[in-house]
Protein backbone atom coordinates (compact mmCIF):
# COMPACT_ATOMS: atom_id res chain seq x y z
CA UNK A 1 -94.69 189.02 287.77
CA UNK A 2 -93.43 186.29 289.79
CA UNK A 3 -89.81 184.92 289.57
CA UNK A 4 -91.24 181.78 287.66
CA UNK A 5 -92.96 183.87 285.45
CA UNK A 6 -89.72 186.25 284.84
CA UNK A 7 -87.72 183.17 284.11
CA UNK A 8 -89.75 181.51 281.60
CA UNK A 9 -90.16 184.84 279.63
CA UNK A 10 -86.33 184.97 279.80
CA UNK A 11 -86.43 181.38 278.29
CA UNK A 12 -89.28 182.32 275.72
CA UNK A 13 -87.00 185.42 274.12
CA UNK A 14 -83.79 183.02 274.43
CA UNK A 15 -85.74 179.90 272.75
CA UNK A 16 -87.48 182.14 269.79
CA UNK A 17 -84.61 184.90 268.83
CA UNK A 18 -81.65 184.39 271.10
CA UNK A 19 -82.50 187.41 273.27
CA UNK A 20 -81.29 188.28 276.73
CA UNK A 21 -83.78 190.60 278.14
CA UNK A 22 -84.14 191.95 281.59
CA UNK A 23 -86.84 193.34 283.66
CA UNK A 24 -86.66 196.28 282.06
CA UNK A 25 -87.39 194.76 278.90
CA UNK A 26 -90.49 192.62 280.49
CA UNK A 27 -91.73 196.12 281.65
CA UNK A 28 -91.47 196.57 277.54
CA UNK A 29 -92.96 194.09 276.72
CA UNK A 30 -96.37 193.79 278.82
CA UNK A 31 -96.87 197.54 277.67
CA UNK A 32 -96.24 196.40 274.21
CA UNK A 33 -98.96 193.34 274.41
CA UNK A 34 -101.14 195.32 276.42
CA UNK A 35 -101.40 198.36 273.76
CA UNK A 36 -101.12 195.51 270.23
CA UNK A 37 -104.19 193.22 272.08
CA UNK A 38 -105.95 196.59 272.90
CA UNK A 39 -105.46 197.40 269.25
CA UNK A 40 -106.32 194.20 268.06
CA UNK A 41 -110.03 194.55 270.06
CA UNK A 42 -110.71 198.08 268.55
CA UNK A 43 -110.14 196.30 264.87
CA UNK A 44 -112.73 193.36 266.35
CA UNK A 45 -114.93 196.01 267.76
CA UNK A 46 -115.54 197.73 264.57
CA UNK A 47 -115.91 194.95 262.41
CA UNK A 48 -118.50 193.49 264.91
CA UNK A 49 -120.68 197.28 264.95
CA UNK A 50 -120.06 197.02 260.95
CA UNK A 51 -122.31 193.72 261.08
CA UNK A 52 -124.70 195.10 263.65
CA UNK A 53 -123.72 192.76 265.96
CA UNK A 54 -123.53 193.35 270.01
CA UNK A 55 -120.40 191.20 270.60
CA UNK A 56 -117.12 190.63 269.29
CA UNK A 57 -116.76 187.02 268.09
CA UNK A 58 -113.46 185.21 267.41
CA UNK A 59 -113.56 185.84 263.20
CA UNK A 60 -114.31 189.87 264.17
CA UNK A 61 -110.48 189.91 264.98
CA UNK A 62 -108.34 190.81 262.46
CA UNK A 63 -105.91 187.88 262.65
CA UNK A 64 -103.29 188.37 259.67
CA UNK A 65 -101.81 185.27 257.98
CA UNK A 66 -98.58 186.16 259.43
CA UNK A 67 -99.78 186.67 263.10
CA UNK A 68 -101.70 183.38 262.39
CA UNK A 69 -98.52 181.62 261.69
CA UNK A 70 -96.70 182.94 264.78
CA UNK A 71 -99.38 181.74 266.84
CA UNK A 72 -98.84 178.38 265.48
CA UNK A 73 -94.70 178.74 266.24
CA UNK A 74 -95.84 179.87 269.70
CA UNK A 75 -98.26 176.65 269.89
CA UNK A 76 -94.67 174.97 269.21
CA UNK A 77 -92.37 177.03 271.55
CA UNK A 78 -94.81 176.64 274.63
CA UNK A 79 -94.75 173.20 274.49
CA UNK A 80 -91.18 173.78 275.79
CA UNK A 81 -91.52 176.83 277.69
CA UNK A 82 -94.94 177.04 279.06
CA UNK A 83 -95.76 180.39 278.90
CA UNK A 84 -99.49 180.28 278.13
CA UNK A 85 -100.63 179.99 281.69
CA UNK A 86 -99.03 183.33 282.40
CA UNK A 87 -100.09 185.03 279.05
CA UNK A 88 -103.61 184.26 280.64
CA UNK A 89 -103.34 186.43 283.24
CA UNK A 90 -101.83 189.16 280.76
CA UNK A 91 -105.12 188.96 278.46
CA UNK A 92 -106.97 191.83 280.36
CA UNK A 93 -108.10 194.50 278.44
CA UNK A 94 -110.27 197.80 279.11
CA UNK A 95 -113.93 197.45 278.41
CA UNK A 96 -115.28 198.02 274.87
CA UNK A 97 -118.47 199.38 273.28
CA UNK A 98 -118.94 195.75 272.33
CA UNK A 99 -118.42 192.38 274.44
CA UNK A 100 -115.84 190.10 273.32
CA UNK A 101 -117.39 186.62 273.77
CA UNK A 102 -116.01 183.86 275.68
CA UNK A 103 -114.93 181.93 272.32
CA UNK A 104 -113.05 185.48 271.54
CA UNK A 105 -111.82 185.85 274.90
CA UNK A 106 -110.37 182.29 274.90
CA UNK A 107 -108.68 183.36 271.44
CA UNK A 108 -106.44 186.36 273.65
CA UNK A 109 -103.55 184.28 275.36
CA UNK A 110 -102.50 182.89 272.00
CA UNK A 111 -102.97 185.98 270.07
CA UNK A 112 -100.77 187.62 272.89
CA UNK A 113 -98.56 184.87 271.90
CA UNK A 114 -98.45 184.96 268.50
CA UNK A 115 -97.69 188.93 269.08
CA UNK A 116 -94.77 187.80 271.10
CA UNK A 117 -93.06 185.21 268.62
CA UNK A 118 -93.71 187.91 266.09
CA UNK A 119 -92.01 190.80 268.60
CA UNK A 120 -88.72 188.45 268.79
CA UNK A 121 -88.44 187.80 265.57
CA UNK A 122 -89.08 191.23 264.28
CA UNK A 123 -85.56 192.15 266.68
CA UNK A 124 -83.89 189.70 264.99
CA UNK A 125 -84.80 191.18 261.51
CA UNK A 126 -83.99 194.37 262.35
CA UNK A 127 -80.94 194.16 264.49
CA UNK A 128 -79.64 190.75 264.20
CA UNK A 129 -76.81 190.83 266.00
CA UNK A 130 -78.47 192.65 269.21
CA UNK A 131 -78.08 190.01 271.97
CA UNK A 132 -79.64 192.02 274.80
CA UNK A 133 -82.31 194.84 273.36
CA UNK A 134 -81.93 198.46 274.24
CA UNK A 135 -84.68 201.27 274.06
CA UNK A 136 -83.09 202.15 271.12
CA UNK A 137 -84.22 198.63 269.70
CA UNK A 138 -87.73 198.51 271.80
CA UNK A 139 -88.48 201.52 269.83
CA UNK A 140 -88.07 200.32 266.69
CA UNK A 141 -89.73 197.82 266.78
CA UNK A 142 -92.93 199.06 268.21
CA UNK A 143 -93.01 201.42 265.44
CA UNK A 144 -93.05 198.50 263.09
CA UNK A 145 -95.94 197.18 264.57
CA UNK A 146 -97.48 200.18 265.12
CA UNK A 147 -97.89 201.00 261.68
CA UNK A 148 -99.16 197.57 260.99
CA UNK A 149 -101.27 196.63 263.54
């Protein structure tokens, strides 16, 4: 990730929970949307074989209400921090049994940040007066959202 890119994450975590977080924690955190998108697509996969469709479309993708209301806090927070050109480039993901469509695939950068509002906040829940996250923290967390996503 580029310096640019390192410093507006830094921003993002400071503008949405009051987080310091360091490279280490970056390193956390592309694992962490890289494994919660992946998980996302499986959902989207198997709702789209379920209806004997081909492809994944955007409504295959099990978008909670309260995901659905981060993204629309992230919509708010990148008009300030800009972060959705980079999520772009973090929106890979390994090739399915079924092909996301492009209206799906457009759908990814503010999923991933929608995941990442909800990630800060969820810190903040549970440890709200951590300042700078430890593995400790990481940990917990991710096992939240493991269980629920």
């Amino acid at each position: 990730m580029t310096v640019m890119g390192v410093s507006k994450f830094e921003r993002f975590f400071r503008v949405v929970a009051s987080l310091d977080v360091d490279k280490n924690d970056l390193k956390r955190y592309g694992e962490f949307v890289d494994a919660k998108l992946y998980d996302i697509l499986v959902v989207g996969q198997a709702s789209a074989k379920a209806n004997g469709r081909d492809t994944v479309e955007p409504w295959d993708l099990p978008i909670t209400k309260g995901l659905q209301e981060c993204i629309h806090r992230f919509r708010r927070f990148d008009e300030e921090v800009e972060l959705k050109p980079i999520l772009e480039q973090l929106a890979a993901h390994p090739p399915l049994d079924r092909t996301p469509t492009p209206a799906a695939e457009d759908q990814y950068p503010e999923i991933i940040g929608g995941l990442s509002v909800a990630l800060a906040e969820t810190f903040k829940i549970l440890y709200p007066d951590v300042k700078n996250p430890q593995t400790k923290h990481w940990d917990g967390v991710t096992a939240v959202f493991d269980r629920l996503l």
